[in-house]
N, C-alpha and C. Protein backbone atom coordinates (compact mmCIF):
# COMPACT_ATOMS: atom_id res chain seq x y z
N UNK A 1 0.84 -1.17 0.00
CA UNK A 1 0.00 0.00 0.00
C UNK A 1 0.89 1.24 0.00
N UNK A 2 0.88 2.18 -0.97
CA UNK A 2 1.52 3.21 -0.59
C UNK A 2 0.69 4.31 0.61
N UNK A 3 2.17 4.85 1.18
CA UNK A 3 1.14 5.48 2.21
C UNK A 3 0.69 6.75 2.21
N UNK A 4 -0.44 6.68 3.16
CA UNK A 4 -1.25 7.66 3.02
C UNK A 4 -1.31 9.01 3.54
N UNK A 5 -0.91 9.92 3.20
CA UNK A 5 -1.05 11.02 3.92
C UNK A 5 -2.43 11.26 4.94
N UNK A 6 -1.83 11.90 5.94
CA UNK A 6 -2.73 11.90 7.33
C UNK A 6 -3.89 12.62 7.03
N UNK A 7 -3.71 13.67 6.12
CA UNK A 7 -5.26 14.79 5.65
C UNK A 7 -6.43 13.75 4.66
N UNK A 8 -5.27 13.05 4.26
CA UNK A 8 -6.48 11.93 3.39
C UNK A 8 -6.99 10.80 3.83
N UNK A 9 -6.14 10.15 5.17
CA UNK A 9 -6.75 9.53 6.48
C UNK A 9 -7.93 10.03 7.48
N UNK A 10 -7.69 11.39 7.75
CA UNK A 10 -8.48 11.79 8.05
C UNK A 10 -10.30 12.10 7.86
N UNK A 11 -9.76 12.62 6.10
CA UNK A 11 -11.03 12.46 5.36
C UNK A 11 -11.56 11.66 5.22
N UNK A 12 -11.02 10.38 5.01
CA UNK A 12 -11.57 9.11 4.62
C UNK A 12 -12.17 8.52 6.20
N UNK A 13 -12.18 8.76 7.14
CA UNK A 13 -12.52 8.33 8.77
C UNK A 13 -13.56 9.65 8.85
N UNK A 14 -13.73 10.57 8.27
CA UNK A 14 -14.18 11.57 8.42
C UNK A 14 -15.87 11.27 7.44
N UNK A 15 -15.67 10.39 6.60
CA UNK A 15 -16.61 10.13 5.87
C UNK A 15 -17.34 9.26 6.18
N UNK A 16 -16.55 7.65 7.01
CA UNK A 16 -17.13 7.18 7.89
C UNK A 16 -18.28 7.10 8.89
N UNK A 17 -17.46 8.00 9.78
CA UNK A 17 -18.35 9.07 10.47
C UNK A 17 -19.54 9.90 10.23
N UNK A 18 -19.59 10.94 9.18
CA UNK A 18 -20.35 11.23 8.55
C UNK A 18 -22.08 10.61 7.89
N UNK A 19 -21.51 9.39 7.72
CA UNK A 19 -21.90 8.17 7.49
C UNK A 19 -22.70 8.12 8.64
N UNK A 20 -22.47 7.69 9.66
CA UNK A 20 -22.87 7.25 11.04
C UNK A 20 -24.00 8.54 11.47
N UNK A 21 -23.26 9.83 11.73
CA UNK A 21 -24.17 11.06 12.19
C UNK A 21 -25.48 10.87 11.34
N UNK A 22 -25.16 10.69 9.96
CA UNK A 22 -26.38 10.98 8.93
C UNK A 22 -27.32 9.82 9.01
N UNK A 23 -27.41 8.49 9.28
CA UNK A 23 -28.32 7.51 9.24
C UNK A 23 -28.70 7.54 11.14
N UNK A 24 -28.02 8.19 11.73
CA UNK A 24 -28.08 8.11 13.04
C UNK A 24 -29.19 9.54 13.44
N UNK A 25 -29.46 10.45 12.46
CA UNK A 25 -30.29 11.57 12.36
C UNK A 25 -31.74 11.10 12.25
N UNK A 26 -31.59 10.49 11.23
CA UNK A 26 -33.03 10.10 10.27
C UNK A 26 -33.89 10.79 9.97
N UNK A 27 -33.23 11.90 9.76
CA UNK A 27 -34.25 12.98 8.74
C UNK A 27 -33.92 13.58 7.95
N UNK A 28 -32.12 13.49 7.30
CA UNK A 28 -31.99 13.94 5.58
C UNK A 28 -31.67 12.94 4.88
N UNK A 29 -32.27 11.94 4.24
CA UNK A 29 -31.69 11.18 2.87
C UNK A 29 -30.89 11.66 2.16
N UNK A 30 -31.29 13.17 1.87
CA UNK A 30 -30.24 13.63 1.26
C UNK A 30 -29.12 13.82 1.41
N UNK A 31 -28.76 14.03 2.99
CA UNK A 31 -27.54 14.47 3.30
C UNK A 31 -26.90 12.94 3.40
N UNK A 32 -27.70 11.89 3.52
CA UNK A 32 -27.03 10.33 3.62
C UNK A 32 -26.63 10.19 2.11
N UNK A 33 -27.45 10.53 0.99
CA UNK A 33 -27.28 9.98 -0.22
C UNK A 33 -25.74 10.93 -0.88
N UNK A 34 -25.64 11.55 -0.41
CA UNK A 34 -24.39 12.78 -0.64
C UNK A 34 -23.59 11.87 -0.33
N UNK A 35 -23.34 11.20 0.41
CA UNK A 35 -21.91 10.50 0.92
C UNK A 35 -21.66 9.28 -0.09
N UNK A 36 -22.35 9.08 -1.00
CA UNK A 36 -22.07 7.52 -2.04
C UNK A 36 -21.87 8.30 -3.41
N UNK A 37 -21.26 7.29 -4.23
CA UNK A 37 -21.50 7.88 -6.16
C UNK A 37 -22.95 7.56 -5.96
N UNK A 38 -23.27 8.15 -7.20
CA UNK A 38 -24.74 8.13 -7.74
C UNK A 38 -24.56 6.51 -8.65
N UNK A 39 -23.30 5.70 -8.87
CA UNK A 39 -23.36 4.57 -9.07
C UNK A 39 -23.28 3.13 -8.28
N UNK A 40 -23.54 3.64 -6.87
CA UNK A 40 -22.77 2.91 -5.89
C UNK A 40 -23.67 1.88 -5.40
N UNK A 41 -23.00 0.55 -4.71
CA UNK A 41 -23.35 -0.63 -4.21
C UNK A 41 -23.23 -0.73 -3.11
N UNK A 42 -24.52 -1.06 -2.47
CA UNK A 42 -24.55 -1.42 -0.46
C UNK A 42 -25.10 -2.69 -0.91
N UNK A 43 -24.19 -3.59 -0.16
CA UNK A 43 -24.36 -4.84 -0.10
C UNK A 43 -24.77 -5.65 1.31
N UNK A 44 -25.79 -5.49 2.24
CA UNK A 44 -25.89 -5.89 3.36
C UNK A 44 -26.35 -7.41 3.28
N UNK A 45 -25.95 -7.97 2.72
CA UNK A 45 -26.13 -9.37 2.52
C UNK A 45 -26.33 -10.28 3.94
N UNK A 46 -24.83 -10.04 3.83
CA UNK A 46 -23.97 -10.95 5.36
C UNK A 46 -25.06 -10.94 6.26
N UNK A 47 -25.72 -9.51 6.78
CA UNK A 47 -26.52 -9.70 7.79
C UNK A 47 -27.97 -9.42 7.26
N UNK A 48 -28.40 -10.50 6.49
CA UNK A 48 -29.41 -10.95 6.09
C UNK A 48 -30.25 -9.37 5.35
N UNK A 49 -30.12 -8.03 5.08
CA UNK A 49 -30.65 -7.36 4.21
C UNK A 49 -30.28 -7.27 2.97
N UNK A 50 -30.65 -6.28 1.86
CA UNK A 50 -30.63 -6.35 0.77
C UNK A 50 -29.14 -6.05 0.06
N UNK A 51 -29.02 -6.60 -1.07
CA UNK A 51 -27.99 -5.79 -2.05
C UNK A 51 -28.74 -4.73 -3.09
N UNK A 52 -28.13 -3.06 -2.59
CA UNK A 52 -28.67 -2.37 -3.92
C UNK A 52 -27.92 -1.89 -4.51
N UNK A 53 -28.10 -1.58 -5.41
CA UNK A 53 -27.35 -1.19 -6.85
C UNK A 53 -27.94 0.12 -7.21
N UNK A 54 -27.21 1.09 -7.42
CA UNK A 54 -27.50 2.60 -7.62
C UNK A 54 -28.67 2.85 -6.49
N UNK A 55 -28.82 4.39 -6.59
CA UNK A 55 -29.27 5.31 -5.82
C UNK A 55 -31.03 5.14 -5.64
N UNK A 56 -31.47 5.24 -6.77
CA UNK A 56 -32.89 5.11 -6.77
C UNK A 56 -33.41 3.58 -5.60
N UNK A 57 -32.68 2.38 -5.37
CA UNK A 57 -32.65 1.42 -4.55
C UNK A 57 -32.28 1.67 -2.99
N UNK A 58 -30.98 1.81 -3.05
CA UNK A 58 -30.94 2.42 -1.59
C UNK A 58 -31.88 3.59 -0.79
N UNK A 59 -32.10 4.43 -1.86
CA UNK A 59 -33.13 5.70 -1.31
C UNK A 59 -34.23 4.83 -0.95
N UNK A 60 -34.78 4.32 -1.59
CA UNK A 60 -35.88 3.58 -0.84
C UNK A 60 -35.80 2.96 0.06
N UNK A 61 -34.53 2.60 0.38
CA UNK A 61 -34.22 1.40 1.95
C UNK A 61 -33.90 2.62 2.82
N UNK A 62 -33.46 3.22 2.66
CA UNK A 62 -32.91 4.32 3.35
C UNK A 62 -34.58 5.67 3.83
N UNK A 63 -35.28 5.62 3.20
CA UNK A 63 -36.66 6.43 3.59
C UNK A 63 -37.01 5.56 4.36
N UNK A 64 -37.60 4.22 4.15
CA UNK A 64 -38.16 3.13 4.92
C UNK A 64 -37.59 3.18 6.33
N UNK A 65 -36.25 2.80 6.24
CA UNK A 65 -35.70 3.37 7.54
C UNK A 65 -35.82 4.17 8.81
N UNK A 66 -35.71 5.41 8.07
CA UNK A 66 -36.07 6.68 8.39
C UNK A 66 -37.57 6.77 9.17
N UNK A 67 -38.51 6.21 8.06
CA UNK A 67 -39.55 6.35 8.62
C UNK A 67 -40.14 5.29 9.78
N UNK A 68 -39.71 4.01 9.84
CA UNK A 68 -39.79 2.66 10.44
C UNK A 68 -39.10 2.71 12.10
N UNK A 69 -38.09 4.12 12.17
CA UNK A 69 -37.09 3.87 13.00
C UNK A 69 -37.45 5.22 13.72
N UNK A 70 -37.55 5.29 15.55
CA UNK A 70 -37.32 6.76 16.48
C UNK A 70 -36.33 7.53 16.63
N UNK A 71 -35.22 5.58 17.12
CA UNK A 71 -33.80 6.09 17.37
C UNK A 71 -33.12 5.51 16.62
N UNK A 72 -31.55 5.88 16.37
CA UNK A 72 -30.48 5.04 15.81
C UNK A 72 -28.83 5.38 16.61
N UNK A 73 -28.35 4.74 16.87
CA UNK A 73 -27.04 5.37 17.55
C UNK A 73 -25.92 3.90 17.05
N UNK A 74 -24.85 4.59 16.35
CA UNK A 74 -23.68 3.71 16.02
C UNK A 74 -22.58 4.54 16.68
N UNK A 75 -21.63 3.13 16.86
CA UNK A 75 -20.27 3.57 17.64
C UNK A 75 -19.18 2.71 16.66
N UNK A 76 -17.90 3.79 16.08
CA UNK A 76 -17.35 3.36 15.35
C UNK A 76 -16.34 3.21 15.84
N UNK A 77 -14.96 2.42 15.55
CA UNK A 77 -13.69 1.81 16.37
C UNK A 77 -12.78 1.31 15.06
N UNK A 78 -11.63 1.19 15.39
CA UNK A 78 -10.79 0.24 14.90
C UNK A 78 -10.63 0.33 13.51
N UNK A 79 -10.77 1.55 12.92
CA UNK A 79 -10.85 2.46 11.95
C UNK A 79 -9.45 1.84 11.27
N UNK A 80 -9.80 1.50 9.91
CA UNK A 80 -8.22 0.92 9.15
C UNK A 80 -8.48 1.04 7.57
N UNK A 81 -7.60 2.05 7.45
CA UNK A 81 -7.92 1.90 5.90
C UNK A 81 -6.56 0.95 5.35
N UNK A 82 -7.42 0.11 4.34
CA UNK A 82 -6.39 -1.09 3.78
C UNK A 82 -5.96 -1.30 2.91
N UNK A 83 -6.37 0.37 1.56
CA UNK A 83 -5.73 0.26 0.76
C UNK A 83 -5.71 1.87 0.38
N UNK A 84 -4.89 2.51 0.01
CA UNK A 84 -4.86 3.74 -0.61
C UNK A 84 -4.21 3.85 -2.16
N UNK A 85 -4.55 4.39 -3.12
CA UNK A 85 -3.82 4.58 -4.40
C UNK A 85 -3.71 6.80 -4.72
N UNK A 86 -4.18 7.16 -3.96
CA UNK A 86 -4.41 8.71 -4.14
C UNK A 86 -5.86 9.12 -4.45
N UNK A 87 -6.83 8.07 -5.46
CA UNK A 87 -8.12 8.49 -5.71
C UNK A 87 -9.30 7.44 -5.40
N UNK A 88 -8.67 6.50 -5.07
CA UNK A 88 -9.23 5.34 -4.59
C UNK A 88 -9.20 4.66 -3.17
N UNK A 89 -9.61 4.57 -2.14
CA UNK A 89 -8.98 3.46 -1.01
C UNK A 89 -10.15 2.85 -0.68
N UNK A 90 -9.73 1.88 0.26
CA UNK A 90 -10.14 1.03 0.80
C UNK A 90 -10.51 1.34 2.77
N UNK A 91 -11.41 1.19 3.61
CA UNK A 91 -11.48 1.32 4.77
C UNK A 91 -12.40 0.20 5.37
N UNK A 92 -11.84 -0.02 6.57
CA UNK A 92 -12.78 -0.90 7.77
C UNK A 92 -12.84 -0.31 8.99
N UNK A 93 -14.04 -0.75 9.78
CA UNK A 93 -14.53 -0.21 11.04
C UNK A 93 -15.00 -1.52 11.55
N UNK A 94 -14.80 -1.71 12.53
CA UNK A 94 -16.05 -2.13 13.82
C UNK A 94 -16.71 -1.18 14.02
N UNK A 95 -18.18 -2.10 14.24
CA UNK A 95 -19.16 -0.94 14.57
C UNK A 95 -20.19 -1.29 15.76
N UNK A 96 -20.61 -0.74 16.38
CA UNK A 96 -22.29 -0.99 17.18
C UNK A 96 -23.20 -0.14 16.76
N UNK A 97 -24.04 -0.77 16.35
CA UNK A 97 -25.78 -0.32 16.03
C UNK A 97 -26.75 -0.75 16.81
N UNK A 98 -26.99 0.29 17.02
CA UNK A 98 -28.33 0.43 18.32
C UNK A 98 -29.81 1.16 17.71
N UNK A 99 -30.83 0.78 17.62
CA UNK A 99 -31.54 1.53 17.51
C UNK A 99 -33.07 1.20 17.49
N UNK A 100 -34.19 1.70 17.44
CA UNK A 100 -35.32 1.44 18.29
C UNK A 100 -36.54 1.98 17.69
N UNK A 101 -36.76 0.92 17.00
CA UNK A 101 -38.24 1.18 15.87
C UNK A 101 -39.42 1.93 16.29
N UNK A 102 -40.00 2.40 15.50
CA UNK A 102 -41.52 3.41 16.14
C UNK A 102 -42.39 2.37 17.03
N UNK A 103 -42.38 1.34 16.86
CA UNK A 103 -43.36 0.32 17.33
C UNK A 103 -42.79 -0.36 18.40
N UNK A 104 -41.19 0.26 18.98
CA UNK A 104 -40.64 -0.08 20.02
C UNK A 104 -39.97 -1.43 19.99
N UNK A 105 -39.87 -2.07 18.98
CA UNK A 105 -38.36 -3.18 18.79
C UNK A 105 -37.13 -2.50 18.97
N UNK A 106 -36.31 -3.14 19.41
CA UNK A 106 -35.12 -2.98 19.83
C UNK A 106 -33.95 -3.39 19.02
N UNK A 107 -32.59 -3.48 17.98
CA UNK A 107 -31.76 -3.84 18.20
C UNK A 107 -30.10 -3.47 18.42
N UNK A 108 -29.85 -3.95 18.37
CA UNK A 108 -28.31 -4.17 18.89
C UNK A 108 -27.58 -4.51 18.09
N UNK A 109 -26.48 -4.62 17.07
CA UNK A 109 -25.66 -5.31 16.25
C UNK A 109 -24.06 -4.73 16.41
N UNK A 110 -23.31 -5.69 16.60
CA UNK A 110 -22.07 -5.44 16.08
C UNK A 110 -21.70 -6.01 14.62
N UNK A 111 -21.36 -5.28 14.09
CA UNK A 111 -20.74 -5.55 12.67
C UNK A 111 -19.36 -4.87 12.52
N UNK A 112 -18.94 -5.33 11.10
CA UNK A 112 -17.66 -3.99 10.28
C UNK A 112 -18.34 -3.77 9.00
N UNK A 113 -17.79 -2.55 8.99
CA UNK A 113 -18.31 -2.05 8.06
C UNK A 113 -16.90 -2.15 6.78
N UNK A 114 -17.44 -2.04 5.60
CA UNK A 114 -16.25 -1.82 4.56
C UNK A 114 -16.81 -1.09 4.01
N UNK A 115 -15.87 0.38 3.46
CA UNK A 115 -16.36 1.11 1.91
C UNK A 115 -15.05 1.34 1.41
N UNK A 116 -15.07 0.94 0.07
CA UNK A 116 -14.70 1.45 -1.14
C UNK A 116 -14.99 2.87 -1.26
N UNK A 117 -14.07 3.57 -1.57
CA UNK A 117 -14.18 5.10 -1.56
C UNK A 117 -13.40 5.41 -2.82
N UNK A 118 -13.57 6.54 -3.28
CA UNK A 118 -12.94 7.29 -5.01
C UNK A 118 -13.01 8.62 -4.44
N UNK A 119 -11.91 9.32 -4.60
CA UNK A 119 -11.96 11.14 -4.67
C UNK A 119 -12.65 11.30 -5.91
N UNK A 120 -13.97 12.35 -5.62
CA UNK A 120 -14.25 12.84 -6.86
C UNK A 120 -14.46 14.18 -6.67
N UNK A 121 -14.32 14.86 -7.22
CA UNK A 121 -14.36 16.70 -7.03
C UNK A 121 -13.84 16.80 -6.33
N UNK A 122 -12.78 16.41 -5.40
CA UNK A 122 -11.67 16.66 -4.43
C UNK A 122 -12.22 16.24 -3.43
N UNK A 123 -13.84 15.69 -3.30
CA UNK A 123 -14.18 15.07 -1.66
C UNK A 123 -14.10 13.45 -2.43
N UNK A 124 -14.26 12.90 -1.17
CA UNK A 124 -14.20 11.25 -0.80
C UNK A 124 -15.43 10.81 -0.88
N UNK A 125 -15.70 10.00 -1.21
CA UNK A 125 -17.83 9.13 -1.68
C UNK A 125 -17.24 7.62 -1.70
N UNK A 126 -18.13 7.12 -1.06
CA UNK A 126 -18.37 5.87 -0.85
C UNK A 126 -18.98 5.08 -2.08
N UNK A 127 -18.75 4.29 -2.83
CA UNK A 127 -18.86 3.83 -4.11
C UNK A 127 -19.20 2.13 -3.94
N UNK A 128 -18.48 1.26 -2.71
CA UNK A 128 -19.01 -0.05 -2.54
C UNK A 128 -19.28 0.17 -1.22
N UNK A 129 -20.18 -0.36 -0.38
CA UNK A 129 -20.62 -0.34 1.30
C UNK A 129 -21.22 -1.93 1.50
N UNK A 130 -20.20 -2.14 2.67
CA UNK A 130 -20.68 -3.75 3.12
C UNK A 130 -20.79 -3.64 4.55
N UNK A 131 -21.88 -4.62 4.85
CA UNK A 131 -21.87 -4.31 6.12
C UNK A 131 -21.71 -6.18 6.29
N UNK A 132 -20.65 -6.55 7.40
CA UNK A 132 -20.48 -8.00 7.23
C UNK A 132 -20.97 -8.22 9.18
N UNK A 133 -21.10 -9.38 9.66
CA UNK A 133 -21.64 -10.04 11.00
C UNK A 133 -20.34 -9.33 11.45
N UNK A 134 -20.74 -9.07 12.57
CA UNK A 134 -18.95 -9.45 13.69
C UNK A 134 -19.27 -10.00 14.75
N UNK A 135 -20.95 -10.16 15.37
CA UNK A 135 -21.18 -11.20 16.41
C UNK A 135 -22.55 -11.58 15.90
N UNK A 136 -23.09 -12.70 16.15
CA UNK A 136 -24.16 -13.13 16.02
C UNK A 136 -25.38 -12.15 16.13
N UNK A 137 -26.24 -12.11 15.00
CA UNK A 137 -27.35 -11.27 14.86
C UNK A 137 -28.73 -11.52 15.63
N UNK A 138 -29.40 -10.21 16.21
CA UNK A 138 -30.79 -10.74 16.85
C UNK A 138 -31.79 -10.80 15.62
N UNK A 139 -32.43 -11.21 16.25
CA UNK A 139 -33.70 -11.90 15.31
C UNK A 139 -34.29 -10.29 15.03
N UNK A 140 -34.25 -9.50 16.32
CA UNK A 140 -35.39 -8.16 15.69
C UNK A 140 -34.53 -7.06 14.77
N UNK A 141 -32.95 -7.64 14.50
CA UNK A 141 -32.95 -7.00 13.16
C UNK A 141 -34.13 -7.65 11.90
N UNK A 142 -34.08 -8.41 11.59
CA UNK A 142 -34.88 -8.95 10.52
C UNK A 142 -36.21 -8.48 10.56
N UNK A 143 -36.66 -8.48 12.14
CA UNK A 143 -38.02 -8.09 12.04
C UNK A 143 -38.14 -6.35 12.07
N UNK A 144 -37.22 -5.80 12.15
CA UNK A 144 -37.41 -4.24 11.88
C UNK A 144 -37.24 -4.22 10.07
N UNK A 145 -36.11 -4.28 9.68
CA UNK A 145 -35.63 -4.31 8.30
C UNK A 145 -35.60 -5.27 7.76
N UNK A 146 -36.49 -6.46 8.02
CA UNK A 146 -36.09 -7.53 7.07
C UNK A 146 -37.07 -7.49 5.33
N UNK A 147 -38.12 -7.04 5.99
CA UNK A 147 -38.84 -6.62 4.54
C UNK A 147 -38.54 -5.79 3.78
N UNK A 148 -37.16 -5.10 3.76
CA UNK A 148 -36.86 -4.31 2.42
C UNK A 148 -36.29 -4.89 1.20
């Protein structure tokens, strides 16, 4: 890996983050959909939700959300980016997701997160997003988000 300068470490943990504040709000899509290309792939497979492909897909998982959900609170850690080229890298997180449906389900998840990131106009966008297990999943993820 060549290495990375610290301002472009930064940004790239900075987008992360960003990431987290904005689905942890749940009231701008827009300001969530800003952080990906307009060609980009969330693949939540691993923990049993959907794979989407471009924007018009995720926006809809992402309103549903929004609207389905009171609270949301993630805690990010262990922050590693694993590949840098200057316009491209690679990053991982551990994460905790907490959060607490209108109808009062509960869950809890630890995962990592991965994104694929590209500089474009001089900011950083998330272009692939995976969200993989890191401990065994509760059942009331599925039953909050499993129908998307």
């Amino acid at each position: 890996m060549t290495s990375i300068p610290v301002e472009e470490r930064f940004a790239l943990q900075d987008l992360m983050t960003d990431y987290c504040y904005a689905v942890d709000k749940l009231t701008d899509v827009e300001e969530l959909l800003d952080l990906f290309t307009e060609d980009a792939v969330l693949d939540l497979s691993d923990i049993g939700l959907p794979l989407m492909e471009g924007r018009t897909e995720y926006r809809k998982f992402y309103d549903a959300v929004f609207a389905d959900m009171s609270h949301h609170t993630h805690y990010i850690g262990n922050f590693r980016v694993e590949s840098y080229d200057g316009d491209k890298a690679v990053m991982r997180a551990y994460v905790q997701g907490l959060g607490r449906s209108r109808d009062g389900n509960e869950v809890h998840v630890h995962v990592r997160y991965r994104m694929d990131c590209v500089k474009r106009g001089g900011a950083w966008k998330c272009q692939r997003y995976f969200i993989f297990a890191g401990m065994p999943l509760p059942s009331s993820l599925n039953e909050i988000h499993g129908d998307r």
